[in-house]
N, C-alpha and C. Protein backbone atom coordinates (compact mmCIF):
# COMPACT_ATOMS: atom_id res chain seq x y z
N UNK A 1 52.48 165.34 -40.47
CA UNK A 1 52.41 164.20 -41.35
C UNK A 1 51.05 164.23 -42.04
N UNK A 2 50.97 164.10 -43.23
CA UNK A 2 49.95 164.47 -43.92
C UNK A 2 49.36 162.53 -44.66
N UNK A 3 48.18 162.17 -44.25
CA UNK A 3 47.54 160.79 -44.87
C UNK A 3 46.39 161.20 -45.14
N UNK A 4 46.65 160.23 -46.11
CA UNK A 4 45.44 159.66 -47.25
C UNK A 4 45.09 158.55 -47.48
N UNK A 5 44.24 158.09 -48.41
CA UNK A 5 43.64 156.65 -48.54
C UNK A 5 43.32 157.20 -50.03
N UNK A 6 43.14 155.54 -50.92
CA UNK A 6 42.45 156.12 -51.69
C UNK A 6 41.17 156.75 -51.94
N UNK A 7 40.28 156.65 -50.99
CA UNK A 7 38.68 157.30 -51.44
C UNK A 7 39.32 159.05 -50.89
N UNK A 8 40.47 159.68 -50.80
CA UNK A 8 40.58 160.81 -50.92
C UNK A 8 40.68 161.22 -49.73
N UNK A 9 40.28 160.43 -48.51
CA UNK A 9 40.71 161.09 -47.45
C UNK A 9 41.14 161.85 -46.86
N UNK A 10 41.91 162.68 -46.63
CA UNK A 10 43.24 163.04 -46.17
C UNK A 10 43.13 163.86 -44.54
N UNK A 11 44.13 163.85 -43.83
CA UNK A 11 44.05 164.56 -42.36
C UNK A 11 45.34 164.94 -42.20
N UNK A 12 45.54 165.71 -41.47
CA UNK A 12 46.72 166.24 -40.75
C UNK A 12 46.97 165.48 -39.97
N UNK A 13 47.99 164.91 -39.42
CA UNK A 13 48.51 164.61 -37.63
C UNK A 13 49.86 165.04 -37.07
N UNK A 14 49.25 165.18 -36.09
CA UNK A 14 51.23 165.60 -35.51
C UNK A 14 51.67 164.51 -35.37
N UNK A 15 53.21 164.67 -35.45
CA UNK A 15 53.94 163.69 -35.54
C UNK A 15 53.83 163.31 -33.63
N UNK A 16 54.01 161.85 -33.45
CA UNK A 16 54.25 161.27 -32.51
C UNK A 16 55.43 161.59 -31.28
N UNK A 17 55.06 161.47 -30.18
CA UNK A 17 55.92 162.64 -28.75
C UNK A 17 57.48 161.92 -29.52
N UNK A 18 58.60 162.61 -28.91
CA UNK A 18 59.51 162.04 -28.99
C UNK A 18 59.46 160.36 -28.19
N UNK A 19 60.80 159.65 -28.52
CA UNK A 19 60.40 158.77 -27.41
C UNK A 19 59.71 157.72 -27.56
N UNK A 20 58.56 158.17 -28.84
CA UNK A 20 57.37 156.70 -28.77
C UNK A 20 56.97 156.23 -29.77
N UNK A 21 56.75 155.18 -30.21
CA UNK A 21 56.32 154.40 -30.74
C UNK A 21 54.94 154.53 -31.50
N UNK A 22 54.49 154.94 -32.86
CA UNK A 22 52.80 155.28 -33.20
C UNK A 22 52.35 154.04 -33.14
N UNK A 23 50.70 153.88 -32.38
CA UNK A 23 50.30 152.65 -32.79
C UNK A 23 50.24 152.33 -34.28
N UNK A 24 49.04 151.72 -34.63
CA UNK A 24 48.92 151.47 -35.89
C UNK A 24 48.81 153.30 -36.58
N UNK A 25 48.58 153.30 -37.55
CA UNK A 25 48.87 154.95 -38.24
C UNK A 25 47.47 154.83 -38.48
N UNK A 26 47.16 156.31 -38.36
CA UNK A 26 46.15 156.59 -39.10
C UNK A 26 45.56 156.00 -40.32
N UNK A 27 46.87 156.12 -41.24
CA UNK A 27 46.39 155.43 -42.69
C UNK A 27 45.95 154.41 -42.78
N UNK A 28 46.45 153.42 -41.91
CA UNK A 28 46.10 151.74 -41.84
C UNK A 28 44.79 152.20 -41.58
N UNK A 29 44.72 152.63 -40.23
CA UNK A 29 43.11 152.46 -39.93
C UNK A 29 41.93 153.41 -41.02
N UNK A 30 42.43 154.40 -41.63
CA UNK A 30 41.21 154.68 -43.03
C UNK A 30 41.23 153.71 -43.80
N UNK A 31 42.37 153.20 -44.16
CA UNK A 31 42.71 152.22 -45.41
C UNK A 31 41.84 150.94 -44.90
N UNK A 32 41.80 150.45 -43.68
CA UNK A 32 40.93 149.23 -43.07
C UNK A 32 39.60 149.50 -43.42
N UNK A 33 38.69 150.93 -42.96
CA UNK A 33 37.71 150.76 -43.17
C UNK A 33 37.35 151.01 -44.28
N UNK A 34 38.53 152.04 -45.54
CA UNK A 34 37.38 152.01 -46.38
C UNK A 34 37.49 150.83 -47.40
N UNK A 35 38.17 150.00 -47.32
CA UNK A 35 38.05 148.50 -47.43
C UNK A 35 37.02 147.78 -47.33
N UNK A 36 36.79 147.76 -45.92
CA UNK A 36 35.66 147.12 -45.60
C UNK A 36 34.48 147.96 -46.17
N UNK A 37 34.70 149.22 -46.37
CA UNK A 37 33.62 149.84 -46.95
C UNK A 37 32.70 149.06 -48.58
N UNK A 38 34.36 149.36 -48.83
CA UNK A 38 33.92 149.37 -50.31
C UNK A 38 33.86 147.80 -50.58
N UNK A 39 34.64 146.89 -49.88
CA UNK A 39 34.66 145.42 -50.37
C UNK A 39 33.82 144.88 -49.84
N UNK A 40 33.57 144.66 -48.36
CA UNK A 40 33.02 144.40 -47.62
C UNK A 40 31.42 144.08 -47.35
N UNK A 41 30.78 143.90 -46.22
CA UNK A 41 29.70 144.50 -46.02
C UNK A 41 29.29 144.90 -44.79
N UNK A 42 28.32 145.66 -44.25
CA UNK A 42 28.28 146.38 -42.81
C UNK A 42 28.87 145.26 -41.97
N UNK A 43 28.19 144.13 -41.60
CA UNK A 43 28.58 143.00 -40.65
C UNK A 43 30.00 142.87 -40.39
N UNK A 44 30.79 143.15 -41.69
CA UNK A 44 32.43 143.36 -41.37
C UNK A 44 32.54 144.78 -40.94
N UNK A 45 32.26 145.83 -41.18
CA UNK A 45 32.39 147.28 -40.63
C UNK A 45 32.42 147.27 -39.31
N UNK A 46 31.00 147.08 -38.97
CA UNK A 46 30.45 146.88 -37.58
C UNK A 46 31.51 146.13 -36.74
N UNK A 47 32.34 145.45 -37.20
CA UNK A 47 33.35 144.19 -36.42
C UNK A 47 34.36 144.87 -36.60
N UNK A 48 34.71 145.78 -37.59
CA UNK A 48 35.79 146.38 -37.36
C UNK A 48 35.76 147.73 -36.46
N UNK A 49 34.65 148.16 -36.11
CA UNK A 49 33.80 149.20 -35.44
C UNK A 49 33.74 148.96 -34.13
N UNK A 50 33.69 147.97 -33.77
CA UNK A 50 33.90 146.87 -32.37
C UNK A 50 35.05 147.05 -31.69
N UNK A 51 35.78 146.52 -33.06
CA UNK A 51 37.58 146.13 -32.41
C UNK A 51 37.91 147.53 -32.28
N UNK A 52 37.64 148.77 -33.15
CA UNK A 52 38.67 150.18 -32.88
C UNK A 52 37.62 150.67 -31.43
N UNK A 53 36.88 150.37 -30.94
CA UNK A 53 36.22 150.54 -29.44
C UNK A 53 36.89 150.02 -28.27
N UNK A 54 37.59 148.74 -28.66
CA UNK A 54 38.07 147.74 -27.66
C UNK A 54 39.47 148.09 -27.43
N UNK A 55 40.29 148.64 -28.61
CA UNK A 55 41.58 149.59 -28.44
C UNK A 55 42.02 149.93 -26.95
N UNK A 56 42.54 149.54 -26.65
CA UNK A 56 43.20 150.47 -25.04
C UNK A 56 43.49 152.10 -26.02
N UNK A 57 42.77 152.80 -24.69
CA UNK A 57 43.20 154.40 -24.81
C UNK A 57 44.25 154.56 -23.99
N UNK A 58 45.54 154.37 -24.41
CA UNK A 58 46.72 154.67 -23.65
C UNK A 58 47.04 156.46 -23.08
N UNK A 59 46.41 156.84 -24.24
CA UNK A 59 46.36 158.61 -23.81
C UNK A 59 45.41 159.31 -22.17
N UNK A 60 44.79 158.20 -22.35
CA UNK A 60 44.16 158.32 -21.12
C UNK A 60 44.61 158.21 -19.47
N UNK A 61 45.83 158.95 -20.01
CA UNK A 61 46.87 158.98 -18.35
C UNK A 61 46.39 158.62 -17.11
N UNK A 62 45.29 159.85 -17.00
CA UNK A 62 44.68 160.25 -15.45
C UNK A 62 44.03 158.40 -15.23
N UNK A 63 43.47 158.40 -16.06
CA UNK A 63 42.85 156.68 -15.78
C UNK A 63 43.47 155.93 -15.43
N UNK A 64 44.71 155.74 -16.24
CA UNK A 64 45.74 155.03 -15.64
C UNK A 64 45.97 154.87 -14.36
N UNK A 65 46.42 156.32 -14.13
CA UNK A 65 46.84 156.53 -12.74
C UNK A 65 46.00 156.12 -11.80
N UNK A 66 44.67 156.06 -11.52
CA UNK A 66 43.40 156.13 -10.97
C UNK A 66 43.51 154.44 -10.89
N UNK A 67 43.19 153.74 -11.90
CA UNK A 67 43.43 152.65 -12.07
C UNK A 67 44.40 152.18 -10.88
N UNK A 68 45.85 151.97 -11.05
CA UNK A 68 46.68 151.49 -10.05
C UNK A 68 46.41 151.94 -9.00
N UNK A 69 45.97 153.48 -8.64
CA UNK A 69 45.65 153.72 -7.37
C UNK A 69 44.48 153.32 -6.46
N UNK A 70 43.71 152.80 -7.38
CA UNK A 70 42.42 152.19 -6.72
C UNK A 70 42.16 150.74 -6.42
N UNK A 71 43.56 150.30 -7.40
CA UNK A 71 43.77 148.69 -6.83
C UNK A 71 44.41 149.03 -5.82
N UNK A 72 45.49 149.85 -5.55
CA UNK A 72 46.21 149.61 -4.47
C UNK A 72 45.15 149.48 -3.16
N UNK A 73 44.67 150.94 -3.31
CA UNK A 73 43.89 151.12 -2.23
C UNK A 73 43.24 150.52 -1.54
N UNK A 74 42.19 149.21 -2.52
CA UNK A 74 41.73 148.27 -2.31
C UNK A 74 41.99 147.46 -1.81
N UNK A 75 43.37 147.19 -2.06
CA UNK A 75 44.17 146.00 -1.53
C UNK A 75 44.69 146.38 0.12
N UNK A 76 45.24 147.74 0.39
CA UNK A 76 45.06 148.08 1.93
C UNK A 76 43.75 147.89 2.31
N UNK A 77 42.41 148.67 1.83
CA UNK A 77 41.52 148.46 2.68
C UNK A 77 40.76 146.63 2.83
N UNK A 78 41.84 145.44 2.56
CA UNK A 78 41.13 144.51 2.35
C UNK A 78 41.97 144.00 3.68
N UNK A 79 43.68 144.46 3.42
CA UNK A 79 44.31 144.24 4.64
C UNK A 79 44.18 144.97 6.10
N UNK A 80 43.40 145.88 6.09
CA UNK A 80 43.04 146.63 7.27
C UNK A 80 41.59 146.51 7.45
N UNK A 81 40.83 145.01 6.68
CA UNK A 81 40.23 144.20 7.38
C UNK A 81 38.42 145.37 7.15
N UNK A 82 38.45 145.82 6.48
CA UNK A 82 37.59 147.24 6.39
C UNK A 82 36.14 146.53 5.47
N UNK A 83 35.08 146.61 5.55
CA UNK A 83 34.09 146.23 5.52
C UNK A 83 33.55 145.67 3.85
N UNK A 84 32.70 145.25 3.40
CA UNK A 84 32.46 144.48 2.34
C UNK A 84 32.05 146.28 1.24
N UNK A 85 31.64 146.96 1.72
CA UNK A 85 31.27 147.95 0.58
C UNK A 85 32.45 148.84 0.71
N UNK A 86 33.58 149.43 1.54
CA UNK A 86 34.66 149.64 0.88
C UNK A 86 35.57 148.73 -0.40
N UNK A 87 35.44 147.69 -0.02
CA UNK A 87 35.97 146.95 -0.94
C UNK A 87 35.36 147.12 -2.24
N UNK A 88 33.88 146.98 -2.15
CA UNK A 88 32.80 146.94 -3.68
C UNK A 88 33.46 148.22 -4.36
N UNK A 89 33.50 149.55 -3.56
CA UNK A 89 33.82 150.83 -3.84
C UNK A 89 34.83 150.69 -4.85
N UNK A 90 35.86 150.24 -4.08
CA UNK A 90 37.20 150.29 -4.88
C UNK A 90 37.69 149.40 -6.04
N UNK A 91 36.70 148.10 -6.14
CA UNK A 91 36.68 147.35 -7.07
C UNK A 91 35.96 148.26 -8.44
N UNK A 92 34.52 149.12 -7.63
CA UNK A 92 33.83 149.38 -9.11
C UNK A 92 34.34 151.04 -9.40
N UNK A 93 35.07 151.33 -8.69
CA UNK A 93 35.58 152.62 -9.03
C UNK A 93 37.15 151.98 -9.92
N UNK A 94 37.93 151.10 -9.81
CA UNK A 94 38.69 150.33 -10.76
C UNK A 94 38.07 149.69 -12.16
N UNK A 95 37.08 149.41 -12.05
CA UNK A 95 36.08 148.70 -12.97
C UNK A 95 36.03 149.83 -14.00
N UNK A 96 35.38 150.94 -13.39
CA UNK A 96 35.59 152.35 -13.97
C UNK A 96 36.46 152.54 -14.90
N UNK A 97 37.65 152.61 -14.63
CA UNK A 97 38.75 153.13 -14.98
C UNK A 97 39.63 151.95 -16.22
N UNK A 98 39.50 151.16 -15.97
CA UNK A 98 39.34 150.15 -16.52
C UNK A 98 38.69 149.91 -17.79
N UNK A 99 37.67 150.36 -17.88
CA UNK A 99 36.84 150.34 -18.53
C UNK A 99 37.47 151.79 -19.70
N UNK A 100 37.09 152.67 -18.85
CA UNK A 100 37.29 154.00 -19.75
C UNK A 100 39.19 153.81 -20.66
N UNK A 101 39.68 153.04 -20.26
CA UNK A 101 40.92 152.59 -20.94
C UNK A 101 40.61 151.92 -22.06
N UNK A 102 39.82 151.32 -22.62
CA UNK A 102 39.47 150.18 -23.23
C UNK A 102 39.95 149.18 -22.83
N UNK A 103 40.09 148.53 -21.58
CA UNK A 103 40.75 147.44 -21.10
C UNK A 103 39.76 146.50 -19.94
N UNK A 104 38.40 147.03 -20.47
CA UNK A 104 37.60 145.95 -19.71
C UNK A 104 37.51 144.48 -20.41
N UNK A 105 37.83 144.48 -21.58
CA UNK A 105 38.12 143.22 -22.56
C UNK A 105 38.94 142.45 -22.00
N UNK A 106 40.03 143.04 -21.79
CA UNK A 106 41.65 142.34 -21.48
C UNK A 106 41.38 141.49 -20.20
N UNK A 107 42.63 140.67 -20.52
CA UNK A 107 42.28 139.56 -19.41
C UNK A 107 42.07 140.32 -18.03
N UNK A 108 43.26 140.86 -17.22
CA UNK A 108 42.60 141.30 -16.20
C UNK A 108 41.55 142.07 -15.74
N UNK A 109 40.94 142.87 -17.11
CA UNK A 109 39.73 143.63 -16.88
C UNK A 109 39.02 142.53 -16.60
N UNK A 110 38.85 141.37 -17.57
CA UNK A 110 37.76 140.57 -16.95
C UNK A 110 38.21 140.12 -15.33
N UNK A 111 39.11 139.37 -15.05
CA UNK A 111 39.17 139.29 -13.95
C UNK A 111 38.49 140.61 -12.85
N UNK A 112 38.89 141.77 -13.05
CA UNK A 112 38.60 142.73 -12.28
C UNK A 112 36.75 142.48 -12.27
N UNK A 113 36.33 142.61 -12.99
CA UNK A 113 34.97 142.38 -13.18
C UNK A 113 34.26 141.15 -12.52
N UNK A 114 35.13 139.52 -12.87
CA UNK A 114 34.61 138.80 -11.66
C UNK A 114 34.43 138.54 -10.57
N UNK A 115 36.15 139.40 -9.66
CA UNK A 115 36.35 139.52 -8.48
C UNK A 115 35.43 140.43 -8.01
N UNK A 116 34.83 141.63 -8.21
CA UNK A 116 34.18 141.98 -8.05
C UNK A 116 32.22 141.61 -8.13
N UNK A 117 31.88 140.66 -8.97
CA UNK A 117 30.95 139.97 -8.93
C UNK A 117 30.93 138.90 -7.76
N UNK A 118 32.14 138.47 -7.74
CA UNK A 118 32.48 137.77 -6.67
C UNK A 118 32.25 137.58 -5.04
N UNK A 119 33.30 139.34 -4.96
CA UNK A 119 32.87 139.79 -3.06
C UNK A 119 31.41 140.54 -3.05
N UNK A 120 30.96 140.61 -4.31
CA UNK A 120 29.22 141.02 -4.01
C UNK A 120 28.13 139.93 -3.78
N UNK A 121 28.64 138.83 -4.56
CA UNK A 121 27.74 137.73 -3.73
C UNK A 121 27.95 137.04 -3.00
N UNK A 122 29.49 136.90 -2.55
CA UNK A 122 29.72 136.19 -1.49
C UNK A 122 29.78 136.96 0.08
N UNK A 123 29.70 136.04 1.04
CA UNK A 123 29.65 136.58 2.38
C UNK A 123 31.20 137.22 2.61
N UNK A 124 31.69 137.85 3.15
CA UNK A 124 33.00 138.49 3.91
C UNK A 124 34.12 137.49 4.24
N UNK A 125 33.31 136.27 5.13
CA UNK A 125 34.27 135.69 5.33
C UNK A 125 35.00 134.38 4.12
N UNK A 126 33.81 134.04 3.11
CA UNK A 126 34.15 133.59 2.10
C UNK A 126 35.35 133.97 1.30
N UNK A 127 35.45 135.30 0.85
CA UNK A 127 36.52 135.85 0.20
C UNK A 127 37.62 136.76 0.36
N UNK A 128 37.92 136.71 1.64
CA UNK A 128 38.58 137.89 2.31
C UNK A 128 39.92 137.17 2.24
N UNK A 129 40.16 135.95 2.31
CA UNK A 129 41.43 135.10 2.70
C UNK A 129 42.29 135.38 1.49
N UNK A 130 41.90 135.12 0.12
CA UNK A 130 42.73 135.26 -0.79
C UNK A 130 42.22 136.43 -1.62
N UNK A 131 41.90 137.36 -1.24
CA UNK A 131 41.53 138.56 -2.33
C UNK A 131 42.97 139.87 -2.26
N UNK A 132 44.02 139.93 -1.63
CA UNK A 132 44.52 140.30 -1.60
C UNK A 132 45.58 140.07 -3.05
N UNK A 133 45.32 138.62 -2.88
CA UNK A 133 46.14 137.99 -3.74
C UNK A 133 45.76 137.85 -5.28
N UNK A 134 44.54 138.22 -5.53
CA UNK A 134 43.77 138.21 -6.90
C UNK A 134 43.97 139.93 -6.68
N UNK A 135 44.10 140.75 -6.62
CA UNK A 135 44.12 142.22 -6.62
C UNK A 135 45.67 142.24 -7.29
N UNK A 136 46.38 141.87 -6.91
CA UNK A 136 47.88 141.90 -6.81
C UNK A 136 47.97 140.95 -8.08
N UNK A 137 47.31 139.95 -8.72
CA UNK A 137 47.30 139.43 -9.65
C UNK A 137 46.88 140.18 -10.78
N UNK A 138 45.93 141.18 -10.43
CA UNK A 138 45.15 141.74 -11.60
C UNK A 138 46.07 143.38 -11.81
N UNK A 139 46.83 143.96 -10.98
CA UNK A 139 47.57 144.84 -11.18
C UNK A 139 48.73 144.51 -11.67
N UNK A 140 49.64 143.50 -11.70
CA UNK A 140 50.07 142.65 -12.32
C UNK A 140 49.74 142.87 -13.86
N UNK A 141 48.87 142.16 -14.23
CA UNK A 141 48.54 141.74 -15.48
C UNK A 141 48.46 143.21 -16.16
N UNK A 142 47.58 144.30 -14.99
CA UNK A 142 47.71 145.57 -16.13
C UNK A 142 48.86 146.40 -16.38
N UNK A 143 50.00 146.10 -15.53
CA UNK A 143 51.33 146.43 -15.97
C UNK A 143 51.61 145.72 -16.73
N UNK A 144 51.36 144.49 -16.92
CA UNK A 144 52.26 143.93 -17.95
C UNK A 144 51.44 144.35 -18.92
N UNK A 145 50.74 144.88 -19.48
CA UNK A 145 48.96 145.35 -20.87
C UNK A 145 50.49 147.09 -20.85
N UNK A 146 50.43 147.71 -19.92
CA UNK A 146 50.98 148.93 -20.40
C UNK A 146 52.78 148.64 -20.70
N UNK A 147 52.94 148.04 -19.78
CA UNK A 147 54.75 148.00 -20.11
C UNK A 147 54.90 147.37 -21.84
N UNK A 148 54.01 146.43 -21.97
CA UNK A 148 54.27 145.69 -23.80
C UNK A 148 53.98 147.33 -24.56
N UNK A 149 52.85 148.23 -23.74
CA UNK A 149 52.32 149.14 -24.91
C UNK A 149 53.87 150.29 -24.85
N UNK A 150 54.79 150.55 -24.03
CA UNK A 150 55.75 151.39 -24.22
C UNK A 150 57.09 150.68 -24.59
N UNK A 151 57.43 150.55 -25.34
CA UNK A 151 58.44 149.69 -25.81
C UNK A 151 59.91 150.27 -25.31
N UNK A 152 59.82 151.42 -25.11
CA UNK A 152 61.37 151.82 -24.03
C UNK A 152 60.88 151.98 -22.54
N UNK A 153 60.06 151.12 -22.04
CA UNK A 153 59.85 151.16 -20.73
C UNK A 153 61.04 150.84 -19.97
N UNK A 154 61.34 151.57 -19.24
CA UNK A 154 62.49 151.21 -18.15
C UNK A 154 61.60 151.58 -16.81
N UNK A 155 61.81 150.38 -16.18
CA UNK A 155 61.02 150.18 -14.43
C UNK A 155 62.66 150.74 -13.72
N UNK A 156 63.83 150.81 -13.61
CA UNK A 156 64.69 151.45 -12.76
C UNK A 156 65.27 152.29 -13.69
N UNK A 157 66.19 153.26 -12.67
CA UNK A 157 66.92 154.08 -13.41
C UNK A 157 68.17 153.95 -13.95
């Protein structure tokens, strides 16, 4: 697929896997900035420079994966009662991943980020009662961030 804009642009892209859905196209996004280029002024660039940062990187599989697996994990080592810096571990190694998605913005990224501010200043026995249940809330929320992003998601067969 061959795009352009008018200031002459132009790029190659392969066409999109079978199966899926393109986000916004390429073209939109040259056509956005050189808009803001030409109409605009930096202060709008910069904001539009912001928002294409904040994008979830859906291509970013392995993260994904890492992601759910490090909530899970978390969430056993909270039920097998396992000490305040396993937990930190697995919160900021999720935080991580999280992050490298562009999804530290999104609601449960923030959540992930407070719960974790959270069992670092609080004592053990303060937050141990319901953290199972905010983990399970926040994996939650990031299935529901990827299931909206695949639009033929099927969860059974």
């Amino acid at each position: 697929m061959k795009v352009a804009n008018p200031a002459g642009i132009s790029l190659t892209m392969p066409p999109p896997p079978p199966g899926t859905m393109p986000r916004e196209t390429l073209q939109q996004t040259i056509d956005k900035l050189f808009s803001l280029v030409t109409n605009k002024g930096k202060d709008d660039l910069d904001s539009i420079l912001d928002e294409i940062d904040r994008t979830p990187k859906w291509e970013n599989a392995a993260n994904m994966f890492w992601l759910g697996n490090d909530l899970r994990w978390t969430m056993q080592q909270v039920q097998l009662g396992a000490p305040k810096e396993k937990i930190l571990h697995g919160l900021t190694q999720s935080r991580h991943h999280s992050s490298e998605l562009g999804l530290a913005e999104s609601t449960p990224g923030k959540q992930l980020s407070e719960l974790r501010s959270k069992v670092e200043s609080l004592s053990e026995s303060a937050w141990k009662s319901d953290l199972s249940q905010q983990i399970i809330s926040i994996i939650n929320g990031f299935a529901t961030l990827a299931q909206e992003h695949q639009p033929n998601f099927r969860p059974n067969p």
